[in-house]
C-alpha atoms as a PDB file:
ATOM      1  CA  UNK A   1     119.208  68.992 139.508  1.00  0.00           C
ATOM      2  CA  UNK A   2     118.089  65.792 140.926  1.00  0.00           C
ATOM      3  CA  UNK A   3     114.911  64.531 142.506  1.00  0.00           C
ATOM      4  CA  UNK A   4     115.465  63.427 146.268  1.00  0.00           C
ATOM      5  CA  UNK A   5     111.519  62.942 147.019  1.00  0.00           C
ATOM      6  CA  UNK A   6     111.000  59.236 146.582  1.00  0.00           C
ATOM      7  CA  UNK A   7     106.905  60.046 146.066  1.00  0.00           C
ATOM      8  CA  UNK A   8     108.359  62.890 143.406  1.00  0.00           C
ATOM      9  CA  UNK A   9     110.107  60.289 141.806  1.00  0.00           C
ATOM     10  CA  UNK A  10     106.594  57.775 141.678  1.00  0.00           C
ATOM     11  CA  UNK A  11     104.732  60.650 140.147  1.00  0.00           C
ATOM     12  CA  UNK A  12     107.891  60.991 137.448  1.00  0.00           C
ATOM     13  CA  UNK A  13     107.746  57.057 136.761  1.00  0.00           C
ATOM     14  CA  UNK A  14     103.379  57.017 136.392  1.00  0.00           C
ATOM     15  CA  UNK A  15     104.017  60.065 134.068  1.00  0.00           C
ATOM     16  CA  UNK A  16     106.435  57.768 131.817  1.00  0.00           C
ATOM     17  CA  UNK A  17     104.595  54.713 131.974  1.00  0.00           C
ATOM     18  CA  UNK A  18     101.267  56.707 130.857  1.00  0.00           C
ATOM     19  CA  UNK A  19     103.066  58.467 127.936  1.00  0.00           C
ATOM     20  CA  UNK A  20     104.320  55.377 127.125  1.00  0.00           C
ATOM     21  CA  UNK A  21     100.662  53.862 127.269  1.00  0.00           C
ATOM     22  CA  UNK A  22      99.606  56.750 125.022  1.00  0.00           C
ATOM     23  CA  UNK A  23     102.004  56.316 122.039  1.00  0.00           C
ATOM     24  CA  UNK A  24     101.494  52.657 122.286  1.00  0.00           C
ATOM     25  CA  UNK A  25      98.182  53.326 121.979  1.00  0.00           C
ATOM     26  CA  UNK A  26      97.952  55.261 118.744  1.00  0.00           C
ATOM     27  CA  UNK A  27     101.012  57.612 119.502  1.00  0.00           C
ATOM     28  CA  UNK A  28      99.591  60.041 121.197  1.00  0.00           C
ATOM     29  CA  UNK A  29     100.770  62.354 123.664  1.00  0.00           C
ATOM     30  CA  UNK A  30      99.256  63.287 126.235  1.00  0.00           C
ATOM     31  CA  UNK A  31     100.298  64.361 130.401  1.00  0.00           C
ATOM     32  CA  UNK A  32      98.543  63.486 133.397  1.00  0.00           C
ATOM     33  CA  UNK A  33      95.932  65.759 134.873  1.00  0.00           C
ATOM     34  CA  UNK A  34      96.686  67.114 138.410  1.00  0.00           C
ATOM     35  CA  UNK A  35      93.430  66.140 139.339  1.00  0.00           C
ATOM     36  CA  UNK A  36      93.256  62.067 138.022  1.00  0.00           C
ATOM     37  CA  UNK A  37      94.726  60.106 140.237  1.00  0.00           C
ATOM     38  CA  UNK A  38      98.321  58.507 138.310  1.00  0.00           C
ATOM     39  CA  UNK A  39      96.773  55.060 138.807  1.00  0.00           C
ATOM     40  CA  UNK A  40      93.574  55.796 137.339  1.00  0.00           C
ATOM     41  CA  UNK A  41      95.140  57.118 134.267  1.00  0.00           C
ATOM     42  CA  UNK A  42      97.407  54.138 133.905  1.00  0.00           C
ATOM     43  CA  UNK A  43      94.194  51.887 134.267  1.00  0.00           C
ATOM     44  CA  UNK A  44      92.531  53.619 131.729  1.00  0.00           C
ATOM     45  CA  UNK A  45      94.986  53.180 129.192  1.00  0.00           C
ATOM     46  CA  UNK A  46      95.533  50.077 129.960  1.00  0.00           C
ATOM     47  CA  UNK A  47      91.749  49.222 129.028  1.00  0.00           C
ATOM     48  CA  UNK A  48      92.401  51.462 125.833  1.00  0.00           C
ATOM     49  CA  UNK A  49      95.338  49.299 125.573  1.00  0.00           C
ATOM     50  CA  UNK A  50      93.909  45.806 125.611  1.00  0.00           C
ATOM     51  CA  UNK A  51      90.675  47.194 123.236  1.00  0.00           C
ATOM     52  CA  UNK A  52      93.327  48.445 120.648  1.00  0.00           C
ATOM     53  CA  UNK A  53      95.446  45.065 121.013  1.00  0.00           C
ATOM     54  CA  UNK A  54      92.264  42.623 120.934  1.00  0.00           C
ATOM     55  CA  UNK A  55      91.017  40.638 117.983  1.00  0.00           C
ATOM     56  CA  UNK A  56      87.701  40.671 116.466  1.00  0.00           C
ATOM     57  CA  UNK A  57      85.410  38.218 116.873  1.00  0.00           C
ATOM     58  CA  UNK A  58      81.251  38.159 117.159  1.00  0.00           C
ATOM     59  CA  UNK A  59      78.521  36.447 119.739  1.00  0.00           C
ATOM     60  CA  UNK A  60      77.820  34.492 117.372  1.00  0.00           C
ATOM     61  CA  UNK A  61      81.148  33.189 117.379  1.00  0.00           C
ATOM     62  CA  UNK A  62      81.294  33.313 121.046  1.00  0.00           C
ATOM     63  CA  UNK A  63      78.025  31.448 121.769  1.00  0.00           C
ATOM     64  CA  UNK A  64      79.174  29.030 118.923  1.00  0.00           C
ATOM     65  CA  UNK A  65      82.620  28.402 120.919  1.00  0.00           C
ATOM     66  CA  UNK A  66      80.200  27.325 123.875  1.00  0.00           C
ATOM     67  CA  UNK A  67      78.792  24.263 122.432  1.00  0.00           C
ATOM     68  CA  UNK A  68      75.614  26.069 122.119  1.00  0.00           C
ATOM     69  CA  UNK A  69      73.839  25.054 118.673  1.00  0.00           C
ATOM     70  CA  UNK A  70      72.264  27.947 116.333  1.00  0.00           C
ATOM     71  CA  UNK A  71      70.141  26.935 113.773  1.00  0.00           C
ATOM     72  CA  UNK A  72      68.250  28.763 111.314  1.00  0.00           C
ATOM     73  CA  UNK A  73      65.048  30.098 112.329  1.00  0.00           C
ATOM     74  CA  UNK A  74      63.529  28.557 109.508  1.00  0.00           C
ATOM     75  CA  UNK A  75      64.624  24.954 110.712  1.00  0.00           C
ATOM     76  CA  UNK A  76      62.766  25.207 113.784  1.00  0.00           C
ATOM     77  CA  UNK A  77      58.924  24.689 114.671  1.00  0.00           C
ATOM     78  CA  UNK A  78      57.922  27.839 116.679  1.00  0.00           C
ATOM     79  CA  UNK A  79      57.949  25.614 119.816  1.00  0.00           C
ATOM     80  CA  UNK A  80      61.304  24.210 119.327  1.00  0.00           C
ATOM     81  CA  UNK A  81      62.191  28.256 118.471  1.00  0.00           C
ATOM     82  CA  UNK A  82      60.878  29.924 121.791  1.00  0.00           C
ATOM     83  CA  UNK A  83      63.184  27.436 123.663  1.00  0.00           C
ATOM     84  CA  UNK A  84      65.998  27.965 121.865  1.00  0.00           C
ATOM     85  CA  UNK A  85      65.223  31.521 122.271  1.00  0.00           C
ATOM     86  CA  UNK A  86      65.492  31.124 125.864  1.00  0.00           C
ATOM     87  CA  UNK A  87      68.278  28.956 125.917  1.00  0.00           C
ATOM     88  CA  UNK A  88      69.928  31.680 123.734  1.00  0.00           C
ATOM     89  CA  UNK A  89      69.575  34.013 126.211  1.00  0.00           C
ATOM     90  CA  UNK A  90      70.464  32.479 129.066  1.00  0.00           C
ATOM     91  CA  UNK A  91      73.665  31.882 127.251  1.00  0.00           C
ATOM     92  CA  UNK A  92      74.340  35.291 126.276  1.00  0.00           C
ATOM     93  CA  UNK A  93      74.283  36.336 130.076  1.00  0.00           C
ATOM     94  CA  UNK A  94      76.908  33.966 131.086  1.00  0.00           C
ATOM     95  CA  UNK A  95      78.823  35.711 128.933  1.00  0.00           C
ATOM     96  CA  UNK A  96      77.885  38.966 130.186  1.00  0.00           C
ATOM     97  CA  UNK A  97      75.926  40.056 127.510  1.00  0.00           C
ATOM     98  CA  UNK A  98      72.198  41.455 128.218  1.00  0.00           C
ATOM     99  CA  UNK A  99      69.372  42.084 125.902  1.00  0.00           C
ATOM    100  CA  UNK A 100      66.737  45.045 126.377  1.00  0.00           C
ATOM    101  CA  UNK A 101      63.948  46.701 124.642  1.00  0.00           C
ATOM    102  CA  UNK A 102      62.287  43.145 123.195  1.00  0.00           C
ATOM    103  CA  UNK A 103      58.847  43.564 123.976  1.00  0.00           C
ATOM    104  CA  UNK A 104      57.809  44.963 120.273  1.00  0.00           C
ATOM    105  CA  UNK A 105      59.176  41.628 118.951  1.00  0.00           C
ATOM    106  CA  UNK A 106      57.497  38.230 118.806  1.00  0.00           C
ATOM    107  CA  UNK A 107      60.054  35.511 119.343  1.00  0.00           C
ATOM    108  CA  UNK A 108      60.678  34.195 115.624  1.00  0.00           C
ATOM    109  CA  UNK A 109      61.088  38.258 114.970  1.00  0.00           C
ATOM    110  CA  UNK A 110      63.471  38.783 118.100  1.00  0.00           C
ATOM    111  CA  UNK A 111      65.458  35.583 117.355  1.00  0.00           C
ATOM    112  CA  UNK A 112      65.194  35.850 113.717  1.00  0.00           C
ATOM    113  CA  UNK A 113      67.016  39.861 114.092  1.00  0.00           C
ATOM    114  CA  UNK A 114      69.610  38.128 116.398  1.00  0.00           C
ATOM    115  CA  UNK A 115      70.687  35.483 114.280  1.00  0.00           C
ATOM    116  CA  UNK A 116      70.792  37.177 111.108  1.00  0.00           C
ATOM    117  CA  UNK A 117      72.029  40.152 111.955  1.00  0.00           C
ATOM    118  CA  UNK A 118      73.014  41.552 115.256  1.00  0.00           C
ATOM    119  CA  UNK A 119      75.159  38.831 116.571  1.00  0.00           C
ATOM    120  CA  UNK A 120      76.842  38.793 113.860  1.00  0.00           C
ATOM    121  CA  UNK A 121      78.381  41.904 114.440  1.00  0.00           C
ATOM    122  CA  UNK A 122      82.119  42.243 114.662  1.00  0.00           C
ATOM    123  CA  UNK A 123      82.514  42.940 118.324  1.00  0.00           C
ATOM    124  CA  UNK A 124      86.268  43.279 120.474  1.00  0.00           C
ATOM    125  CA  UNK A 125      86.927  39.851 121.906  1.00  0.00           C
ATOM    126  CA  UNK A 126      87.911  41.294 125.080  1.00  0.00           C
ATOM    127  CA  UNK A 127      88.054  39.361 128.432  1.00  0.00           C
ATOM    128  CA  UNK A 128      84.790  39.480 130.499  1.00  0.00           C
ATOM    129  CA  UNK A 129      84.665  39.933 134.194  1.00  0.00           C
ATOM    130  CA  UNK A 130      82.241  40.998 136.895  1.00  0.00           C
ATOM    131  CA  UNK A 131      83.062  44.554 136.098  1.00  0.00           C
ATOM    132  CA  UNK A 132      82.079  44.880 132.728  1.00  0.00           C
ATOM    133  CA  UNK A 133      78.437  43.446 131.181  1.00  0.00           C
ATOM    134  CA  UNK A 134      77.773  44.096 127.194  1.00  0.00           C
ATOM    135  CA  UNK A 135      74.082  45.598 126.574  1.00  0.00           C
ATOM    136  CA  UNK A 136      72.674  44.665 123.070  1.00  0.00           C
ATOM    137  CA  UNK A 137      69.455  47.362 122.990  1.00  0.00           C
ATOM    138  CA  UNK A 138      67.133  46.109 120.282  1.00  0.00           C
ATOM    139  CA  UNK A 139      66.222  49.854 119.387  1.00  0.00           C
ATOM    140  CA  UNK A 140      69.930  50.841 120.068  1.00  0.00           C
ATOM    141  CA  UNK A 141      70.221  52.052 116.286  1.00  0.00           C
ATOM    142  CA  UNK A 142      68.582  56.102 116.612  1.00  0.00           C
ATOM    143  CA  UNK A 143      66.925  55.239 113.614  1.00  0.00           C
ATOM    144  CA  UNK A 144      63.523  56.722 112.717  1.00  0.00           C
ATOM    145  CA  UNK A 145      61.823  53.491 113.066  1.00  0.00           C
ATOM    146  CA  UNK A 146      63.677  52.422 116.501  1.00  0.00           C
ATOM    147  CA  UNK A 147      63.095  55.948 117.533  1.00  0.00           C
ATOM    148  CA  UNK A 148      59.424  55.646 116.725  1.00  0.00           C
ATOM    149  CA  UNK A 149      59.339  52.303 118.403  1.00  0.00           C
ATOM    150  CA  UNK A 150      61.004  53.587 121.369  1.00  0.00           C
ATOM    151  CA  UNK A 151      58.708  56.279 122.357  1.00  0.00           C
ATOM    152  CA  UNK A 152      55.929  54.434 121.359  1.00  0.00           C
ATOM    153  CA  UNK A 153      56.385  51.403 123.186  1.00  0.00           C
ATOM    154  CA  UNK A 154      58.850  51.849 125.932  1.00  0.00           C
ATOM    155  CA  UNK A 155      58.849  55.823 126.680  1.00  0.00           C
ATOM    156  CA  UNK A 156      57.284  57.170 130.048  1.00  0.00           C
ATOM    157  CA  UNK A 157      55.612  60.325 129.885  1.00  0.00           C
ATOM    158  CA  UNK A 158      58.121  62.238 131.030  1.00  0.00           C
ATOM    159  CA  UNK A 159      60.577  60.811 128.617  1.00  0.00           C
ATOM    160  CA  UNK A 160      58.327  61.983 125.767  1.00  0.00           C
ATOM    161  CA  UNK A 161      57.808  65.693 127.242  1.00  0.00           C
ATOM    162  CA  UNK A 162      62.016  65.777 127.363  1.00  0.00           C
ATOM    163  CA  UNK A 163      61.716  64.267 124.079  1.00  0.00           C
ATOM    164  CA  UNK A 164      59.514  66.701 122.559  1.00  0.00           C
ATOM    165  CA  UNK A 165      60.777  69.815 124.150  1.00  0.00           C
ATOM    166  CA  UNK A 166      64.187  69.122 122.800  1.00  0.00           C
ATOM    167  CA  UNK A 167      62.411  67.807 119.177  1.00  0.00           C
ATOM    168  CA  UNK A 168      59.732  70.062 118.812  1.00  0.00           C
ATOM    169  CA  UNK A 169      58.721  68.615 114.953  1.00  0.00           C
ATOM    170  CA  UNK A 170      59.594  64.858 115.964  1.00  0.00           C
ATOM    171  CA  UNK A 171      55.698  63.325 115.436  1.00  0.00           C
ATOM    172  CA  UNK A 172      55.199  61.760 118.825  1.00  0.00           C
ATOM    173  CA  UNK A 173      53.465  58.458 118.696  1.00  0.00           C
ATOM    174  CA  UNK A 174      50.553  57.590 120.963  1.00  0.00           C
ATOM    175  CA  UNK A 175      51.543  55.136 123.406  1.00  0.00           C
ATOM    176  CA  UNK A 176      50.658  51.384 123.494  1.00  0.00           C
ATOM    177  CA  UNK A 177      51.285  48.722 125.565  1.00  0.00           C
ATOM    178  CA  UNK A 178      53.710  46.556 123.830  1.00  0.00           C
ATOM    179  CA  UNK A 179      51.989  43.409 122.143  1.00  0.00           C
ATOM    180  CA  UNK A 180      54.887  40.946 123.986  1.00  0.00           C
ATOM    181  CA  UNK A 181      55.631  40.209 127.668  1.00  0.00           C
ATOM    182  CA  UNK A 182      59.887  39.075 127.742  1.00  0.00           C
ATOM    183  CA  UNK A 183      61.683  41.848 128.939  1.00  0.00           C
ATOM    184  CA  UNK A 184      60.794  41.512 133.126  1.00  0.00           C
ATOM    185  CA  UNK A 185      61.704  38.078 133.124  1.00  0.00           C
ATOM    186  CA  UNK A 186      65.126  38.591 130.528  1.00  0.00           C
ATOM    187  CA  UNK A 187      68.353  38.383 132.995  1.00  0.00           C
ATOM    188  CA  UNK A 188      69.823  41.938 134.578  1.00  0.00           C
ATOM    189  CA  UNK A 189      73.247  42.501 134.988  1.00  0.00           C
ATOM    190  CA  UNK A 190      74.555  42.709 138.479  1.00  0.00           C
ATOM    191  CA  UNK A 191      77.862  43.849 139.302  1.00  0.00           C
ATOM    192  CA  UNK A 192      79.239  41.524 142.597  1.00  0.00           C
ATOM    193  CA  UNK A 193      82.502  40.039 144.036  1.00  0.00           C
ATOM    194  CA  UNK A 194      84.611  37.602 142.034  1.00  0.00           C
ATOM    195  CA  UNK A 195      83.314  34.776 143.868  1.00  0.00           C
ATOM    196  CA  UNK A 196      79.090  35.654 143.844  1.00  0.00           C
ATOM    197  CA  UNK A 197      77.140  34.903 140.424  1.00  0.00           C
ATOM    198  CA  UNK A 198      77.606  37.732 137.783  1.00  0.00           C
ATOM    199  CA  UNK A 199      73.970  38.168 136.626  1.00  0.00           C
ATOM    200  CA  UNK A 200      70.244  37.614 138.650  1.00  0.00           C
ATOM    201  CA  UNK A 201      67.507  36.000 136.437  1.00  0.00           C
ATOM    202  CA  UNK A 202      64.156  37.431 137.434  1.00  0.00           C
ATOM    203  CA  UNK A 203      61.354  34.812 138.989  1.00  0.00           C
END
């Protein structure tokens, strides 16, 4: 029996295309729930698409391909550091990527942990647009130590009643004010029209 509803038929062809999208995906199969829209399911995979498809790269490599020069932190007075720091940073948001949680760090630590290690990181070299920003968390780990940071630094009092309730033996630090002032003046994503800037930089 045949299918005479043209918008029958448009559900039939999204239900194709997304099984399609599936196996190329990592052959799986899969249907379309009643309740997702057909086009939101084919966007989705599309994104899962494009992650599986995309080569690796790092923001290292990234920044590098930018003309922006890294050198090591030991090659650089702490003067000539801090503004490399910045100019790091500034960087990094045209590229949509953020940094939070730096206040614990001096800036020889913070830029000494970025260039060693955690841009460094192999990373998806997917295409960046005002829809999407990348958040590097410098006490994005869960371990113990970033963990103990965390609440001890950054961690309202609410957050550490949650914390506690739900971790009854985790040994809650006091509080203290972190020892650095960077992260109110670091640049916030924003999320605008094509054709407005992509990221506000605090006064």
């Amino acid at each position: 029996m045949g299918i005479d509803d043209p918008n029958e038929l448009d559900a039939v062809d999204r239900k194709i295309r997304f099984n399609e999208l599936l196996h190329e995906a990592g052959g799986l199969e899969g249907e379309i729930s009643d309740d997702c829209p057909p086009e939101v399911a084919d966007q989705f995979m599309q994104h899962v698409l494009d992650y599986e498809r995309a080569p690796l790269t790092s923001h290292f490599e990234q920044l590098l391909a930018t003309g922006l020069e890294l050198p090591a932190p030991e090659e650089l007075t702490d003067a000539e550091l801090t503004a490399k720091l910045w100019e790091l940073i500034e960087r990094l948001a045209t590229l949509r990527v953020f940094l939070e949680q730096t206040d614990h760090l001096s800036d020889r630590e913070l830029y000494t942990q970025l260039w060693a290690d955690v841009l460094r990181e192999e990373i998806k070299d997917l295409p960046r647009d005002e829809h999407s920003a990348w958040h590097i968390d410098m006490l994005g780990s869960c371990s113990e130590e970033d963990l103990h940071l965390a609440y001890k630094y950054y961690a309202d009092e609410e957050e550490r009643r949650q914390w506690l309730e739900e971790f009854p033996d985790f040994e809650m630090p006091e509080h203290v004010d972190p020892p650095y002032d960077r992260d109110r003046r670091l640049p916030r994503v924003t999320y605008h029209a094509p054709d407005t800037p992509d990221f506000d930089t605090p006064e």
